[in-house]
C-alpha atoms as a PDB file:
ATOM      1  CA  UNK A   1      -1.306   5.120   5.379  1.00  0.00           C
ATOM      2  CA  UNK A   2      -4.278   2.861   5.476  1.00  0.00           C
ATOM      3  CA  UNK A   3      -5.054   1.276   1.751  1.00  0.00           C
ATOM      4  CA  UNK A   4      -8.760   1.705   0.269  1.00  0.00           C
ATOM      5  CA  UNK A   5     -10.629  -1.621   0.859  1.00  0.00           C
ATOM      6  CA  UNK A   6     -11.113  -1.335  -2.726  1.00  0.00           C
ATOM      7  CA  UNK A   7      -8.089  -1.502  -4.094  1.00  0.00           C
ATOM      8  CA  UNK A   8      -7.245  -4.577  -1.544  1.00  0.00           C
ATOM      9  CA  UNK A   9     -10.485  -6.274  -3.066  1.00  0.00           C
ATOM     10  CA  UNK A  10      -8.974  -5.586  -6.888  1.00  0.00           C
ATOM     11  CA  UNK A  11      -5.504  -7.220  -5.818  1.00  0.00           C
ATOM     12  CA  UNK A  12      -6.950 -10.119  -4.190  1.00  0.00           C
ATOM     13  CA  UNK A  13      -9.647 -10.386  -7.005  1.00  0.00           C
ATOM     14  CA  UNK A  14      -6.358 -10.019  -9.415  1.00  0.00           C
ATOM     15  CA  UNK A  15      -5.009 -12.999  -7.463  1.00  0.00           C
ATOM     16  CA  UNK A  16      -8.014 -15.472  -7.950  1.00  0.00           C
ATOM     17  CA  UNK A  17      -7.466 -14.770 -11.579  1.00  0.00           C
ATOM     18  CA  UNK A  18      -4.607 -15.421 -11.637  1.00  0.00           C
ATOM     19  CA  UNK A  19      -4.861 -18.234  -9.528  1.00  0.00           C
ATOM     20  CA  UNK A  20      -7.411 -19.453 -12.038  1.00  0.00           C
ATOM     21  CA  UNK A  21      -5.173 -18.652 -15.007  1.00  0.00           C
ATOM     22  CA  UNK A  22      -2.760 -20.643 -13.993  1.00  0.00           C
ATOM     23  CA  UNK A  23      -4.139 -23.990 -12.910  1.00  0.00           C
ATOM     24  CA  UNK A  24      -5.887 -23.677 -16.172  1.00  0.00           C
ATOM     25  CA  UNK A  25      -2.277 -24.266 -18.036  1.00  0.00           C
ATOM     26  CA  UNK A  26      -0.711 -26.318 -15.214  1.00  0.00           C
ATOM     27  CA  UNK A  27       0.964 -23.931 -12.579  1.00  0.00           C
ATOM     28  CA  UNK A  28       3.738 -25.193 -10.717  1.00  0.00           C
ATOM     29  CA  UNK A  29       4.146 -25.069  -6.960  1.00  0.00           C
ATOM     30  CA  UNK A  30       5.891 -22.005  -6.110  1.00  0.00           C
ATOM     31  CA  UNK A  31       3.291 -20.180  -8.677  1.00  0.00           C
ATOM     32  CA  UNK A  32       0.844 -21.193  -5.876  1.00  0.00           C
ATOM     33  CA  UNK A  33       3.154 -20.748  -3.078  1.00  0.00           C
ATOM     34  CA  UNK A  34       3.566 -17.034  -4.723  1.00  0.00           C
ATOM     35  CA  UNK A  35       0.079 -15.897  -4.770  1.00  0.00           C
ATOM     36  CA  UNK A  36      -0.658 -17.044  -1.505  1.00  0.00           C
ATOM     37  CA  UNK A  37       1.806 -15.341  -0.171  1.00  0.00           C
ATOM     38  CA  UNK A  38       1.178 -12.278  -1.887  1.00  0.00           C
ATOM     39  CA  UNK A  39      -2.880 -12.523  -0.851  1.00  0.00           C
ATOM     40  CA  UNK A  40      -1.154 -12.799   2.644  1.00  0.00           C
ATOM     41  CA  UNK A  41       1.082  -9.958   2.465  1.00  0.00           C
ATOM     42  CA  UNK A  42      -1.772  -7.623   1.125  1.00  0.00           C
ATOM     43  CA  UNK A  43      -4.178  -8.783   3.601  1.00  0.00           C
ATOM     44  CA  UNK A  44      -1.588  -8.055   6.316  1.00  0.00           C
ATOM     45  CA  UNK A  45      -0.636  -4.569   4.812  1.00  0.00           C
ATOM     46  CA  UNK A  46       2.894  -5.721   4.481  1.00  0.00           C
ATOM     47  CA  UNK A  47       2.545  -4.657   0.628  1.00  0.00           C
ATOM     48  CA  UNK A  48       0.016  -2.049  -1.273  1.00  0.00           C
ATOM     49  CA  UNK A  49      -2.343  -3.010  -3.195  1.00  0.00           C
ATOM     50  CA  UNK A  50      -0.521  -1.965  -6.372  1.00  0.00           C
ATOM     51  CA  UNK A  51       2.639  -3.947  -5.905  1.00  0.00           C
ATOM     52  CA  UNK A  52       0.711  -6.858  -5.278  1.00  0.00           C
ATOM     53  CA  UNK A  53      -1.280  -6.089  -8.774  1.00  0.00           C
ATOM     54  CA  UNK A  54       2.131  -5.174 -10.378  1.00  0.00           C
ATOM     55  CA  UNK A  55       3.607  -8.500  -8.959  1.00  0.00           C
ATOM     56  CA  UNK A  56       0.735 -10.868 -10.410  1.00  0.00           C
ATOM     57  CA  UNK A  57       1.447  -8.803 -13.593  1.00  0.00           C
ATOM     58  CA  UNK A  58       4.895  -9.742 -14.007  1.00  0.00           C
ATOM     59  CA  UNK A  59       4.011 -12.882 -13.183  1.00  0.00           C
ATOM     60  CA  UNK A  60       1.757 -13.865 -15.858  1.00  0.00           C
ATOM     61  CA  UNK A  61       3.303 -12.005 -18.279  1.00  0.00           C
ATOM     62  CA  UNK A  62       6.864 -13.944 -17.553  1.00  0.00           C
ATOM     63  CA  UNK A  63       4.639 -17.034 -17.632  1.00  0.00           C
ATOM     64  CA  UNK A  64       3.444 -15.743 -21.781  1.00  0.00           C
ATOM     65  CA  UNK A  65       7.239 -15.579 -22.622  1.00  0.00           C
ATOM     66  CA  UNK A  66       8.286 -18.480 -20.860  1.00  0.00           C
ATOM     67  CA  UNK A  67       5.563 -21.021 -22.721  1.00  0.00           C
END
C-alpha cells in the first residue's frame, strides 16, 4: 500500500528537526548516520511513515534520559 505524500513530508520534516535538535546539543555520528538512513528508508518505502516518526521519537527521547 502506497503511503500519503503527506505523511512522508511529516516524517522527513520530523527528521530535519530532529536533525536540527541534535546538532544544536552536539550529536554524535551514528545520530547522523541514523536519520539519514531513516530519510532514506522512508523515501524508498522500505519503512512507513509512522515508524520512521516513532523511530526519531525514541530517539530523542533516549537522547533526554541519556543527558
Amino acid at each position: 500500500m502506497e503511503q500519503e505524500p503527506s505523511s512522508i513530508n511529516d516524517a522527513l520534516a520530523q527528521i530535519q528537526f530532529a536533525r536540527a535538535q541534535l546538532s544544536a546539543t552536539g550529536a554524535a555520528d551514528v545520530e547522523k548516520g541514523q536519520l539519514d538512513a531513516l530519510e532514506r528508508q522512508v523515501m524508498s518505502g522500505k519503512i512507513s511513515a509512522q515508524e520512521a516518526m516513532d523511530k526519531v521519537r525514541r530517539m530523542l527521547e533516549g537522547r533526554q534520559d541519556y543527558h
